[in-house]
C-alpha atoms as a PDB file:
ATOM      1  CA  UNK A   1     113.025 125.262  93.529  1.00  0.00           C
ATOM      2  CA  UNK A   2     111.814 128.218  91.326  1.00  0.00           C
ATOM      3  CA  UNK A   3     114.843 129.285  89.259  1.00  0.00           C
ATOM      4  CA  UNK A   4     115.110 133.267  88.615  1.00  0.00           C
ATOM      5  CA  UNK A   5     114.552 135.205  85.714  1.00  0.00           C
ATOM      6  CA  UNK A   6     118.126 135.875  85.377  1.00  0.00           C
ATOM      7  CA  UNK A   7     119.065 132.331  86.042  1.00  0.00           C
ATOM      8  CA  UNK A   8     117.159 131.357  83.482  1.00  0.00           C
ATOM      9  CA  UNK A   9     118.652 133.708  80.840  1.00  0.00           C
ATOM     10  CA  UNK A  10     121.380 132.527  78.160  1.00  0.00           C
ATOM     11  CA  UNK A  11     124.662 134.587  77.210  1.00  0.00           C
ATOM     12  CA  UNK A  12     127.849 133.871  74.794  1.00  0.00           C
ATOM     13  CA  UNK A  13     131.002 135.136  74.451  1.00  0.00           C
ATOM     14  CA  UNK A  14     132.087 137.584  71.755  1.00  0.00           C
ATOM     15  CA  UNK A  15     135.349 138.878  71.530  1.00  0.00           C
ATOM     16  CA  UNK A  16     135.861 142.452  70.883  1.00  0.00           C
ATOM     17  CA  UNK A  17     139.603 144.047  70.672  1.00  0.00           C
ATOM     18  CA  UNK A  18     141.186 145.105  74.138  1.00  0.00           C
ATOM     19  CA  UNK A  19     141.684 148.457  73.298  1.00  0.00           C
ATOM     20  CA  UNK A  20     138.099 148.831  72.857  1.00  0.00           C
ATOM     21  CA  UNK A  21     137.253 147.102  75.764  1.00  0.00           C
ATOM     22  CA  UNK A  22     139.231 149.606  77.644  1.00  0.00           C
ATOM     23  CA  UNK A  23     137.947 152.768  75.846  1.00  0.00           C
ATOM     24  CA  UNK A  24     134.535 151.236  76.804  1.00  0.00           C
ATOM     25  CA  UNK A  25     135.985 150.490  80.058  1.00  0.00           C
ATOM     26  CA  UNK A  26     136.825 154.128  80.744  1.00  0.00           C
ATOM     27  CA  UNK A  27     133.509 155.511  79.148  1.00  0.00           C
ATOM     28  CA  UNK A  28     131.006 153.583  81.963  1.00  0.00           C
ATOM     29  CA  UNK A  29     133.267 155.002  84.831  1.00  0.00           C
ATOM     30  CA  UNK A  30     130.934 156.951  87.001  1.00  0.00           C
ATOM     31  CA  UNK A  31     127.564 155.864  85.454  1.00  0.00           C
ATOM     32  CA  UNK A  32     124.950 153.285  86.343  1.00  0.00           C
ATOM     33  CA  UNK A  33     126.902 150.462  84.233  1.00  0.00           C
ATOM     34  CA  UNK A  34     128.378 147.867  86.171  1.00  0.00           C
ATOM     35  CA  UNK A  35     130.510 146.142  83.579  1.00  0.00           C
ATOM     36  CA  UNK A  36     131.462 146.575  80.036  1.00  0.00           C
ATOM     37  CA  UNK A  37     129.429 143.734  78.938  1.00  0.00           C
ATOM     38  CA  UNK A  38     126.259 145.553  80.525  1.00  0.00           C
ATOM     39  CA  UNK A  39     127.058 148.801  78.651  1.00  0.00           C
ATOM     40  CA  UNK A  40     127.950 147.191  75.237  1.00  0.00           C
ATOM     41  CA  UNK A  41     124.633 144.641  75.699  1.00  0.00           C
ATOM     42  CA  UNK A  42     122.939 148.216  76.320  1.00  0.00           C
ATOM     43  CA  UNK A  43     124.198 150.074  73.115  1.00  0.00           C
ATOM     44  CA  UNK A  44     123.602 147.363  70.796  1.00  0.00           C
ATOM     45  CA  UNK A  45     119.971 146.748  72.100  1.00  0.00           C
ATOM     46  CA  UNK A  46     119.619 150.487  71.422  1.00  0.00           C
ATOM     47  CA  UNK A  47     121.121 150.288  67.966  1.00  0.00           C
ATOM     48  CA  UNK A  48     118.677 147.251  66.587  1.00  0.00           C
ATOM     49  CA  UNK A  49     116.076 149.141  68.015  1.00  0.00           C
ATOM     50  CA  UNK A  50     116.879 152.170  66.273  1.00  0.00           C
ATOM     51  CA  UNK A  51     117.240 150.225  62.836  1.00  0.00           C
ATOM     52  CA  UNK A  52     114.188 148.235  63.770  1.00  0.00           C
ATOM     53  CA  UNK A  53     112.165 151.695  64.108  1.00  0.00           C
ATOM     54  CA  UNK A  54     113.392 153.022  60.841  1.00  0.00           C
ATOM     55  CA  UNK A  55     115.580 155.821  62.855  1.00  0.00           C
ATOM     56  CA  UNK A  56     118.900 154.112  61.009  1.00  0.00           C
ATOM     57  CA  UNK A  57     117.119 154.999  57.696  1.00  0.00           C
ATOM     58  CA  UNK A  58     118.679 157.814  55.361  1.00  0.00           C
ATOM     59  CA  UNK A  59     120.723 160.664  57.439  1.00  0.00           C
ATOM     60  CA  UNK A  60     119.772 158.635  61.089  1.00  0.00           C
ATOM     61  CA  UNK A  61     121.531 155.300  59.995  1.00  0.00           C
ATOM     62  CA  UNK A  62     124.778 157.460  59.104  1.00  0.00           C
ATOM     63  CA  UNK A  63     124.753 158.631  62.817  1.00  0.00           C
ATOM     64  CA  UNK A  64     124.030 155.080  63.984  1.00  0.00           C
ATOM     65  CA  UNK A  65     127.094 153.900  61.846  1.00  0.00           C
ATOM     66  CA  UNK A  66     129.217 156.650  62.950  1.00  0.00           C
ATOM     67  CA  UNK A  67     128.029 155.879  67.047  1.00  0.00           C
ATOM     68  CA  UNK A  68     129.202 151.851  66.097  1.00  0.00           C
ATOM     69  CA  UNK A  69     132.652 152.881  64.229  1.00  0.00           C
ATOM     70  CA  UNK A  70     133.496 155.068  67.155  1.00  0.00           C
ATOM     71  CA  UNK A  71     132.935 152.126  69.640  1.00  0.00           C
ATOM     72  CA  UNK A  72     135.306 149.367  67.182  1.00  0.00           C
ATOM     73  CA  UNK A  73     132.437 147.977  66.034  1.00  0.00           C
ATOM     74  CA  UNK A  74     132.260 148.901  62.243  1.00  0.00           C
ATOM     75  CA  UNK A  75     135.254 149.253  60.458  1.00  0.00           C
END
């Protein structure tokens, strides 16, 4: 039997504090996110990719910072 794309797929655990997982929680209410794992999997893809492209660089990687301290993810 021909196992699934997603089947096939690995995932881990982090831990993130649960006041952040709430705040995140209450930001994907009403959008197309169905958990917070999908939205936080979503906004770090987006952030390598924006350091991978050279947007973090100079007065973009500032913004990127400030977009990961407001989720708890930079100190």
């Amino acid at each position: 039997m021909a196992k699934t794309a997603a089947s096939r797929r690995k995932y881990t655990t982090i831990t993130i504090p649960s006041v952040l997982f709430d705040k995140l929680g209450d930001r994907i209410k009403g959008t197309g996110f169905s958990s917070v794992s999908d939205y936080a999997t979503y906004i770090l893809r987006e952030t390598l990719a924006d350091m991978s492209t050279g947007k973090a660089k100079g007065k973009d990687r500032s913004g990127v910072v400030e977009r990961l301290h407001s989720l708890g993810y930079v100190g």
